[in-house]
C-alpha atoms as a PDB file:
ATOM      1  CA  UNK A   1     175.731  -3.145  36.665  1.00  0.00           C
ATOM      2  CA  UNK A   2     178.217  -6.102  36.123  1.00  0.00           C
ATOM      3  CA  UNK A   3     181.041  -6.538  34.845  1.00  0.00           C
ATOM      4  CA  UNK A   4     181.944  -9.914  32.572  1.00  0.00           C
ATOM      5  CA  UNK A   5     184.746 -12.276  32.035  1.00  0.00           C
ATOM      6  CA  UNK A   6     185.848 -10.391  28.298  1.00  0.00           C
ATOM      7  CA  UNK A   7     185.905  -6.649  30.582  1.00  0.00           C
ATOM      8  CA  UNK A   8     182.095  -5.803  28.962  1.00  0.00           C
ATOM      9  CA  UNK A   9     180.356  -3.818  31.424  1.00  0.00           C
ATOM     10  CA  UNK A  10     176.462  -4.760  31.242  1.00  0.00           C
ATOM     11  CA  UNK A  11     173.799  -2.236  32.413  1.00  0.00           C
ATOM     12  CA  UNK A  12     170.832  -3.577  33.572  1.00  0.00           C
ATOM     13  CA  UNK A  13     167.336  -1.734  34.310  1.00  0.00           C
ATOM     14  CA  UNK A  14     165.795  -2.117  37.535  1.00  0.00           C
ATOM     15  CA  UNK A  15     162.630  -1.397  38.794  1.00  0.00           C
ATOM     16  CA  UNK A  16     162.612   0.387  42.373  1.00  0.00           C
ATOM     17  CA  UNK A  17     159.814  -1.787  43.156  1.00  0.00           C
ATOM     18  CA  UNK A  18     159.173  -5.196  42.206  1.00  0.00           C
ATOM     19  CA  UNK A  19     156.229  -5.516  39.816  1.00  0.00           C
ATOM     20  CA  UNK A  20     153.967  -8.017  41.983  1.00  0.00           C
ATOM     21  CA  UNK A  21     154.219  -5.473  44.577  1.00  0.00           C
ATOM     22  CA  UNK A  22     153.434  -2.208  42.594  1.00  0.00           C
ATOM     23  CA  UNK A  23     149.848  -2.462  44.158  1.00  0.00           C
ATOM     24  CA  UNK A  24     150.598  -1.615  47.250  1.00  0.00           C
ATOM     25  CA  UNK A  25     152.245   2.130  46.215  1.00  0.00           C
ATOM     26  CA  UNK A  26     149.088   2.618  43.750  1.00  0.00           C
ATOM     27  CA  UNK A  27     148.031   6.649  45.316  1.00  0.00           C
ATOM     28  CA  UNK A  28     144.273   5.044  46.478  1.00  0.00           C
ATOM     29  CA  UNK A  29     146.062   2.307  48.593  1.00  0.00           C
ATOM     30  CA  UNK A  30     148.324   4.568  50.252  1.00  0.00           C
ATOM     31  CA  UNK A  31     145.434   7.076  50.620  1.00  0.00           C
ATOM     32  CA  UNK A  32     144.091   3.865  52.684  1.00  0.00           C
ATOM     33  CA  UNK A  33     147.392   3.277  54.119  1.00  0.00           C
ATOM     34  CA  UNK A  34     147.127   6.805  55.480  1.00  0.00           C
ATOM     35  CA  UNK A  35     143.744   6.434  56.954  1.00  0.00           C
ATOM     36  CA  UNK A  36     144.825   3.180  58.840  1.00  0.00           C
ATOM     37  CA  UNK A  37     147.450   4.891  60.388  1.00  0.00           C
ATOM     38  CA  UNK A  38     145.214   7.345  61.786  1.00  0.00           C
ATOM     39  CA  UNK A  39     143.024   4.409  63.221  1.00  0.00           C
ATOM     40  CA  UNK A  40     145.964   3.348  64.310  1.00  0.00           C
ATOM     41  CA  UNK A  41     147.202   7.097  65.867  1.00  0.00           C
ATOM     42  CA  UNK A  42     144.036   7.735  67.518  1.00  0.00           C
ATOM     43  CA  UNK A  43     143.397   4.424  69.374  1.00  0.00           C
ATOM     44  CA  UNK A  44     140.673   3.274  67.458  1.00  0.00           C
ATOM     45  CA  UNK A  45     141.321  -0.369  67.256  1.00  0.00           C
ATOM     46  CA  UNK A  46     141.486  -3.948  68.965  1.00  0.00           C
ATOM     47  CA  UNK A  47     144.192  -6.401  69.078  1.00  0.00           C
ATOM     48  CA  UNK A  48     142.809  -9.769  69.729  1.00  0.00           C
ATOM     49  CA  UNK A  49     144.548 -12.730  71.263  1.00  0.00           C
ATOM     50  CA  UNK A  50     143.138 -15.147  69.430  1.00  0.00           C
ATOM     51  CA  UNK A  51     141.026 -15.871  66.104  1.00  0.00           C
ATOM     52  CA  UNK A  52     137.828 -16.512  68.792  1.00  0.00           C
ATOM     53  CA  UNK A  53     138.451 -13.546  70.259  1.00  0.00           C
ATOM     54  CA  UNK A  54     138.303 -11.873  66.977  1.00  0.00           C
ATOM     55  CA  UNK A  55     135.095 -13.552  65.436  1.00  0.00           C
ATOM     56  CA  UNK A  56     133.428 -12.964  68.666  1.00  0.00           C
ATOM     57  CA  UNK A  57     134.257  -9.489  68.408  1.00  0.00           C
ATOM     58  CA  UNK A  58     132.736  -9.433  65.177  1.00  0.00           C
ATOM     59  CA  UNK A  59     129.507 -10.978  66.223  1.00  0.00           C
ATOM     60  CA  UNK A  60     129.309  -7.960  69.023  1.00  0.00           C
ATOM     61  CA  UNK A  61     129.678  -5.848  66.273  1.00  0.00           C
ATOM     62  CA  UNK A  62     126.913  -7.224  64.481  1.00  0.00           C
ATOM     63  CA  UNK A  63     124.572  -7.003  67.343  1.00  0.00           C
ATOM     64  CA  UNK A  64     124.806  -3.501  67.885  1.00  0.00           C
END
């Protein structure tokens, strides 16, 4: 809402979230959200110092 110079009050519509973002509150991305968190809850997952770190996990991974 603003008001102008000549005391007219304009109204203007405004979306909660910004439409290059709307993806990310679609219900099967939050369903994925969800599961994350539970990764996340439970302990299942690996922080890696460093992007070598990472790809070697990976490569572990693929070996088993």
């Amino acid at each position: 809402m603003t008001e102008r110079a000549d005391g007219v009050i304009e109204l203007r519509a405004a979306l909660p979230v910004p439409a290059d973002q709307c993806w990310f509150w679609a219900e099967r991305w939050q369903e994925r959200e969800r599961e994350v968190d539970g990764h996340v809850t439970a302990g299942r997952v690996a922080v890696h110092e460093s992007t070598e770190d990472f790809l070697g996990h990976l490569d572990e991974l693929e070996a088993e």
